[in-house]
C-alpha atoms as a PDB file:
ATOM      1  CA  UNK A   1      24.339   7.252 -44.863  1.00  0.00           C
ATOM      2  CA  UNK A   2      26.408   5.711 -48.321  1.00  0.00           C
ATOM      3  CA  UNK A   3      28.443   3.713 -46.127  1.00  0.00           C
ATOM      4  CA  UNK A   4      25.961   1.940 -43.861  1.00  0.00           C
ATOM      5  CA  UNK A   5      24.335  -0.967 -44.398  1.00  0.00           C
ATOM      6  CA  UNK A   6      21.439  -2.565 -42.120  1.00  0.00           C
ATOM      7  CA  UNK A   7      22.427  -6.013 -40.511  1.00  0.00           C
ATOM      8  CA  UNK A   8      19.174  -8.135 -40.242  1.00  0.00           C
ATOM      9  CA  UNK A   9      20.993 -11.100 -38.352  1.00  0.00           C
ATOM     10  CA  UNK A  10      19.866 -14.688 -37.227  1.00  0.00           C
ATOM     11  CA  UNK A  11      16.126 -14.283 -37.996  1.00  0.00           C
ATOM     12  CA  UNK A  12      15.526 -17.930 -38.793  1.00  0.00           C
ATOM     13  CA  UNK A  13      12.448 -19.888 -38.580  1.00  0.00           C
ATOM     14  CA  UNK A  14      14.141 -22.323 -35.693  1.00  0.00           C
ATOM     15  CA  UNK A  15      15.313 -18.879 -34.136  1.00  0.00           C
ATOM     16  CA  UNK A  16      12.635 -16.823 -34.195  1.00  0.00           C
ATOM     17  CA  UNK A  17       9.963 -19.907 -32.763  1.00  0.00           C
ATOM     18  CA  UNK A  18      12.661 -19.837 -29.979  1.00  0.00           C
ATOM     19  CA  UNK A  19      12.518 -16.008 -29.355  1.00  0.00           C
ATOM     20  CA  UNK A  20       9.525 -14.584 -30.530  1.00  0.00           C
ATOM     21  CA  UNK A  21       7.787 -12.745 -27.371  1.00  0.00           C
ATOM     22  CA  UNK A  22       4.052 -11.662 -29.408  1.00  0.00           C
ATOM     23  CA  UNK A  23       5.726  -7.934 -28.821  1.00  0.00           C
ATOM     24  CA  UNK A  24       5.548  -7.107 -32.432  1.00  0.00           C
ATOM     25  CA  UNK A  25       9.308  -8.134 -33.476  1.00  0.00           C
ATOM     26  CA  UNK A  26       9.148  -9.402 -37.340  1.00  0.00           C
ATOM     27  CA  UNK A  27       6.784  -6.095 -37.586  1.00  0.00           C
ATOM     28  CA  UNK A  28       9.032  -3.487 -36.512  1.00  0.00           C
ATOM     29  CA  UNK A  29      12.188  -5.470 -38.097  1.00  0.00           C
ATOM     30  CA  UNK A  30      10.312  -5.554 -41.327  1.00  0.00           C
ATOM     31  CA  UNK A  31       9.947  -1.338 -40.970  1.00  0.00           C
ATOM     32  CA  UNK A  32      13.604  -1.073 -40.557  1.00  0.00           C
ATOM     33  CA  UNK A  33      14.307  -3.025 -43.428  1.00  0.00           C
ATOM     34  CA  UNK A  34      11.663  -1.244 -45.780  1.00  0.00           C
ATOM     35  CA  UNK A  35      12.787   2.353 -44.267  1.00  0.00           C
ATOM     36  CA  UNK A  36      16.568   1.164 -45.350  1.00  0.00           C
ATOM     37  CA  UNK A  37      15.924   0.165 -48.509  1.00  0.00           C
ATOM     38  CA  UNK A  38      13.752   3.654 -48.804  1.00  0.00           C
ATOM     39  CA  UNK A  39      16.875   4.814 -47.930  1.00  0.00           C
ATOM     40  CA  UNK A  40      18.756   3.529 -50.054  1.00  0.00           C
ATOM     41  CA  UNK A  41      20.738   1.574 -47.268  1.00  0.00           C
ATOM     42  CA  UNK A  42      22.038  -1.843 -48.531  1.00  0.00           C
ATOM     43  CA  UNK A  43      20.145  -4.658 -46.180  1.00  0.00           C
ATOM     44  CA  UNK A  44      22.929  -7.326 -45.532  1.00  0.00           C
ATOM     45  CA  UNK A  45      21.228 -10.366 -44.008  1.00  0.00           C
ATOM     46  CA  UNK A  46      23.404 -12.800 -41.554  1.00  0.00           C
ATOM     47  CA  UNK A  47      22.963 -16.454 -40.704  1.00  0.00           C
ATOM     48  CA  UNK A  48      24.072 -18.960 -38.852  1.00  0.00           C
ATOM     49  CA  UNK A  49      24.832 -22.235 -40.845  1.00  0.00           C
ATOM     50  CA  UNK A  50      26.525 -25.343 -39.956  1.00  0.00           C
ATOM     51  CA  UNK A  51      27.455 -28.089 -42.262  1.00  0.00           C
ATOM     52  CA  UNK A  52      25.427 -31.548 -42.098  1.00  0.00           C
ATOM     53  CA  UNK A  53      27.729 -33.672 -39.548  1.00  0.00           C
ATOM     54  CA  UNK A  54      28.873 -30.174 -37.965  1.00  0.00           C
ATOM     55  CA  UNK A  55      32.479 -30.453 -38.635  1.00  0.00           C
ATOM     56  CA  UNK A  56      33.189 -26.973 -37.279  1.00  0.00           C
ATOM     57  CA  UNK A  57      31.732 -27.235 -33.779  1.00  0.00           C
ATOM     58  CA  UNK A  58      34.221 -28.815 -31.251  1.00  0.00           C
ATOM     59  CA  UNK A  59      33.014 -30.754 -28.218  1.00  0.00           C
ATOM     60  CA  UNK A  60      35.316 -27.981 -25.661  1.00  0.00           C
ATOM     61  CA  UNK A  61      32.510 -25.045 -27.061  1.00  0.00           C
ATOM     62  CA  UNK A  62      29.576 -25.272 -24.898  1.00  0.00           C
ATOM     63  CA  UNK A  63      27.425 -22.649 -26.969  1.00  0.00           C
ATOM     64  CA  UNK A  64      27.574 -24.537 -30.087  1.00  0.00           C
ATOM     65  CA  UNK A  65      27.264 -27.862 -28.853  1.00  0.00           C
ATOM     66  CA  UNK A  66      24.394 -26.941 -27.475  1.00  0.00           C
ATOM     67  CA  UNK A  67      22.889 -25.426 -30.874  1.00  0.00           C
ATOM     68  CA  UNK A  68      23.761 -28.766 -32.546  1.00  0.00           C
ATOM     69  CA  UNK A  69      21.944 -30.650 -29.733  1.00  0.00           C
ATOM     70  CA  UNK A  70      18.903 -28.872 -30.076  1.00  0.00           C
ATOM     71  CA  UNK A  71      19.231 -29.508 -33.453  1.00  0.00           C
ATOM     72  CA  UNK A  72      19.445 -25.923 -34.626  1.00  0.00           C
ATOM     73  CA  UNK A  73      21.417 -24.119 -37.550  1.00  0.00           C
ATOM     74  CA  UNK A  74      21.889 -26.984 -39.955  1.00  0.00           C
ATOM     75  CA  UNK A  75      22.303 -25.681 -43.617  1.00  0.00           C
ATOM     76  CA  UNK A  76      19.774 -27.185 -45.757  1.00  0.00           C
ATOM     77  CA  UNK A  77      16.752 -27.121 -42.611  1.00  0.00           C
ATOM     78  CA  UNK A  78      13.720 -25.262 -43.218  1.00  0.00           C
ATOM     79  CA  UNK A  79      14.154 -23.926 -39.675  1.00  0.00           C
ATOM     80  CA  UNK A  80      17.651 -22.281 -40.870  1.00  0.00           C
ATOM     81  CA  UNK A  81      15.327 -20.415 -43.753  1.00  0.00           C
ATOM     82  CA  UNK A  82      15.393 -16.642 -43.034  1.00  0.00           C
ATOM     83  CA  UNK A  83      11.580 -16.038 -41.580  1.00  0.00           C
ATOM     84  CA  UNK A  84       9.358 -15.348 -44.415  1.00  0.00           C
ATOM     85  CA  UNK A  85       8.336 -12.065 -42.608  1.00  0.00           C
ATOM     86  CA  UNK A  86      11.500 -10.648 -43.502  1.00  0.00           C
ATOM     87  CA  UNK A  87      12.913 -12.686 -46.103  1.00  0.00           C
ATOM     88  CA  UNK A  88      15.538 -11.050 -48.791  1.00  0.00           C
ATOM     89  CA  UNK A  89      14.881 -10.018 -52.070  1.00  0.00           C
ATOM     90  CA  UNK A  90      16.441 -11.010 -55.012  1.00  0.00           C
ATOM     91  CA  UNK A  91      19.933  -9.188 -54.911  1.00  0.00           C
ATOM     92  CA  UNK A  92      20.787  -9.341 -51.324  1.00  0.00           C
ATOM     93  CA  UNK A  93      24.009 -10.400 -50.044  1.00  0.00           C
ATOM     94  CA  UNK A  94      23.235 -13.280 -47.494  1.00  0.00           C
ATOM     95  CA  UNK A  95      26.279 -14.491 -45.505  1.00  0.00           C
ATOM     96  CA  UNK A  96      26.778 -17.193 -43.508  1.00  0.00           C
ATOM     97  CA  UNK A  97      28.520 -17.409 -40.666  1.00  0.00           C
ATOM     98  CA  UNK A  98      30.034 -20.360 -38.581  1.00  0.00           C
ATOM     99  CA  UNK A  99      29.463 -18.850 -35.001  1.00  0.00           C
ATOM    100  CA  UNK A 100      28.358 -16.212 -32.756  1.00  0.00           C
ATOM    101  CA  UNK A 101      29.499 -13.324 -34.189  1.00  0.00           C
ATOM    102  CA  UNK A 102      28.411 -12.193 -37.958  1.00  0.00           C
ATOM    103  CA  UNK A 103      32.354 -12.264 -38.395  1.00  0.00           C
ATOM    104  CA  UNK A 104      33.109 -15.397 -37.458  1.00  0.00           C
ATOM    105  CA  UNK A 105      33.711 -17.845 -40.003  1.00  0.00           C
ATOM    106  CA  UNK A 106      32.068 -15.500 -42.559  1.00  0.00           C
ATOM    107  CA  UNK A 107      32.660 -13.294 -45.323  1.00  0.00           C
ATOM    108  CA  UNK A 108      31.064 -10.534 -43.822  1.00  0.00           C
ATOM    109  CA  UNK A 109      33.898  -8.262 -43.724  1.00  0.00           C
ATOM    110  CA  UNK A 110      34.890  -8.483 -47.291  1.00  0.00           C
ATOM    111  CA  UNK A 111      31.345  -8.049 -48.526  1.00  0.00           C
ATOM    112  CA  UNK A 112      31.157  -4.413 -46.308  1.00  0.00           C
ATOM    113  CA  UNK A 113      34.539  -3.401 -46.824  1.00  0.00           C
ATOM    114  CA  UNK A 114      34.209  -3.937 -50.712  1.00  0.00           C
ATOM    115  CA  UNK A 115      31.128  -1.630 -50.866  1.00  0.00           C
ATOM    116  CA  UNK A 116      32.626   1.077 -48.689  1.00  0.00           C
ATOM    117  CA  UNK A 117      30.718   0.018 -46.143  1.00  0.00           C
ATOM    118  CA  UNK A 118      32.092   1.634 -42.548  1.00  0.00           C
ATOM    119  CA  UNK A 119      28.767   1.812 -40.504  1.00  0.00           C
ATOM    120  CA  UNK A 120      26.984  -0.507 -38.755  1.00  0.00           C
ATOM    121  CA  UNK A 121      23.288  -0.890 -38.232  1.00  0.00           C
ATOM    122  CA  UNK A 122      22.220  -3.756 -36.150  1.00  0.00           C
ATOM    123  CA  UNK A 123      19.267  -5.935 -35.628  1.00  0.00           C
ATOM    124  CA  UNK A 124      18.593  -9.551 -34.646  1.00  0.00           C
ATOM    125  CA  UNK A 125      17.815 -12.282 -32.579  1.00  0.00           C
ATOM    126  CA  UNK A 126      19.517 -12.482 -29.603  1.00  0.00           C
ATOM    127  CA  UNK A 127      20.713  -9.092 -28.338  1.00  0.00           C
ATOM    128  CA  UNK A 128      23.336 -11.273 -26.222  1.00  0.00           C
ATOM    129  CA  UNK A 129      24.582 -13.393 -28.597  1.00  0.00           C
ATOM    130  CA  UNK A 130      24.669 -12.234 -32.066  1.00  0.00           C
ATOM    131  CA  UNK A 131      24.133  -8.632 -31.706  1.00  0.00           C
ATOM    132  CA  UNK A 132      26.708  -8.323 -28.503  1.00  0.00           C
ATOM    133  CA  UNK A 133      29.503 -10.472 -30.400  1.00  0.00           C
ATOM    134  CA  UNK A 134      29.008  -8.566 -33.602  1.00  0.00           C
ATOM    135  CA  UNK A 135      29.075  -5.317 -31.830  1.00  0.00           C
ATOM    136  CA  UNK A 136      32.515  -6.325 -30.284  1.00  0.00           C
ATOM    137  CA  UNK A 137      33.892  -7.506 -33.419  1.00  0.00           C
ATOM    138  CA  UNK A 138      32.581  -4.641 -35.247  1.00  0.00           C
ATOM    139  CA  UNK A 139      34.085  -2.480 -32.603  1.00  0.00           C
ATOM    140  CA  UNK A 140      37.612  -3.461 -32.958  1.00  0.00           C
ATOM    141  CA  UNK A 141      37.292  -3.353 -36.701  1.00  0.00           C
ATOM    142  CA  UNK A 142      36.847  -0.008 -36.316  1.00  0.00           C
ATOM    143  CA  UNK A 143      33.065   0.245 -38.100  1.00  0.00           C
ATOM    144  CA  UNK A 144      30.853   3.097 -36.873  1.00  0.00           C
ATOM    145  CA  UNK A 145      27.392   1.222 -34.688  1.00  0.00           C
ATOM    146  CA  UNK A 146      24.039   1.762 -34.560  1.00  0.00           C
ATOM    147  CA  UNK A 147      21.536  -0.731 -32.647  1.00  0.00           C
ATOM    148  CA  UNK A 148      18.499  -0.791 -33.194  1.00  0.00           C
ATOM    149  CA  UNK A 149      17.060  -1.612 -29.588  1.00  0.00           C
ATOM    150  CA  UNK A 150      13.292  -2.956 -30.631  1.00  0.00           C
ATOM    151  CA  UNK A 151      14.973  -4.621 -33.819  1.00  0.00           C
ATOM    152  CA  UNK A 152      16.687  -6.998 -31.513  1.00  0.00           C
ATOM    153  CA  UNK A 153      15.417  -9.499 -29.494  1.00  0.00           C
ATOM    154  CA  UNK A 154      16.518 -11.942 -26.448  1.00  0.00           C
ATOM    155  CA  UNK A 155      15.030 -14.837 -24.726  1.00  0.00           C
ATOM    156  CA  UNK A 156      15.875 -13.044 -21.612  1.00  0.00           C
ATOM    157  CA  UNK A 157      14.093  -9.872 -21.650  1.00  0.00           C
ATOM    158  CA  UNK A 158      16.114  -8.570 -18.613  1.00  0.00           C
ATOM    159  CA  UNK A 159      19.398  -9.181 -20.141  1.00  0.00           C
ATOM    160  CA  UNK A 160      18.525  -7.494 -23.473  1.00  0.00           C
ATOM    161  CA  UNK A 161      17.120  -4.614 -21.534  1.00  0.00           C
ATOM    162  CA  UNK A 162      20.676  -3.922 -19.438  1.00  0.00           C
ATOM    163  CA  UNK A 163      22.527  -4.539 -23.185  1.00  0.00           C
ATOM    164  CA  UNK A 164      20.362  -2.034 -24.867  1.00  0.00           C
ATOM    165  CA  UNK A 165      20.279   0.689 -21.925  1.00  0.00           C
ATOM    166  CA  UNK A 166      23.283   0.043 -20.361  1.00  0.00           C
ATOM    167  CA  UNK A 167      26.508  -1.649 -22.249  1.00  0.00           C
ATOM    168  CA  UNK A 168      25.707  -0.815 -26.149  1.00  0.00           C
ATOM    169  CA  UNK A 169      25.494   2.928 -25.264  1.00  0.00           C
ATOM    170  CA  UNK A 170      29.060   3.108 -23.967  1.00  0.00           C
ATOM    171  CA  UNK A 171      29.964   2.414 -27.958  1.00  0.00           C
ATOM    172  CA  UNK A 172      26.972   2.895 -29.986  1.00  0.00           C
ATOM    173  CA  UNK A 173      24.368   4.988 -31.011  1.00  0.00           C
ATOM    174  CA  UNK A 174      21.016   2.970 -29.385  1.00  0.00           C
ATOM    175  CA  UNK A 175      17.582   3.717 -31.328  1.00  0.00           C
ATOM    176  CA  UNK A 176      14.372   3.027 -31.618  1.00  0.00           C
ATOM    177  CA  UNK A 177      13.231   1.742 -35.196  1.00  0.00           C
ATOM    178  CA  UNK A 178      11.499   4.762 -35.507  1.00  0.00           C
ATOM    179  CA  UNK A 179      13.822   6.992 -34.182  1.00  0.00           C
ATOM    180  CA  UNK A 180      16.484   5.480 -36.444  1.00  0.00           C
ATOM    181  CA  UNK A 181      14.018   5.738 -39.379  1.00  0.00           C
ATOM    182  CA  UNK A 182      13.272   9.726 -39.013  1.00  0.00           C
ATOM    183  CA  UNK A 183      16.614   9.940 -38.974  1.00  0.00           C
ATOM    184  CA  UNK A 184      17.221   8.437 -42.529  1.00  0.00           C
ATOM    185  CA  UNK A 185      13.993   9.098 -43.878  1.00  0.00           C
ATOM    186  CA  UNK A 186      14.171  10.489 -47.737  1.00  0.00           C
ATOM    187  CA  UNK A 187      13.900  14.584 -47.268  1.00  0.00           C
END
């Protein structure tokens, strides 16, 4: 497991009071981080950030005008604060990102490709935005995928449950925290 790194991606205060379904989420999430980090798996947290004024969100993208509407994502916000639950420690690589996917607009590939990073391990908030446009992304970049299904979340529980059972199987591995965590549990 050298060359995987855990994504913890779009758990933000704003985000998570959106999303958060009393299942247990920041728990489990906050397993999979301490498990990687047991691990010795880097923890690479994503979020979304948009400048004051939103000068990279055009009127023709529906999605994003919509975040800016609801008044979501802007940089400096205490509701664009990665959830104390689950917050980094000193030493971890934060990127920001300008859109849906952890690529977009980011770093993100620079920072994994510069640690010999080449697999995938993702978790965040939604399943069908984030974690599908990552997946995609991360796909044609040719990185190996995990998802963590319980580490990911949606505001339509339906829709995350056909991503997680039906679509992210055909091109990654789909696990449980704890499955995923036996797995890469110190021996």
């Amino acid at each position: 497991m050298t060359g995987s790194a855990l994504l913890v991606m779009d758990v933000q205060r704003d985000v998570v009071a959106i999303a958060d379904d009393g299942s247990g989420y920041l728990p489990r999430l906050r397993g999979a981080i301490d498990g990687a980090r047991a691990a010795g798996i880097p923890v690479i947290y994503v979020v979304m950030g948009l400048r004051p004024g939103d000068p990279e969100v055009s009127p023709r993208n529906k999605v994003m005008t919509g975040v800016v509407r609801a008044g979501l994502f802007t940089e400096g916000r205490p509701g664009t604060e990665i959830h104390d639950d689950v917050a980094p420690r000193q030493g971890d690589v934060v990127v920001t990102k300008r859109r849906g996917s952890a690529f977009s607009g980011s770093d993100l590939d620079l920072v994994l490709r510069t640690r010999g990073i080449d697999s995938l391990v993702l978790t965040g908030i939604a399943t069908s935005a984030v974690v599908l446009s990552t997946l995609w992304r991360a796909i044609d970049l040719d990185f190996g995928l995990t998802v963590l299904s319980d580490a990911c979340l949606d505001t339509d529980p339906e829709v995350h449950t056909m991503l997680v059972e039906r679509l992210f199987p055909q091109w990654a591995d789909v696990l449980t925290v704890e499955e995923w965590l036996t797995a890469v549990a110190p021996r």
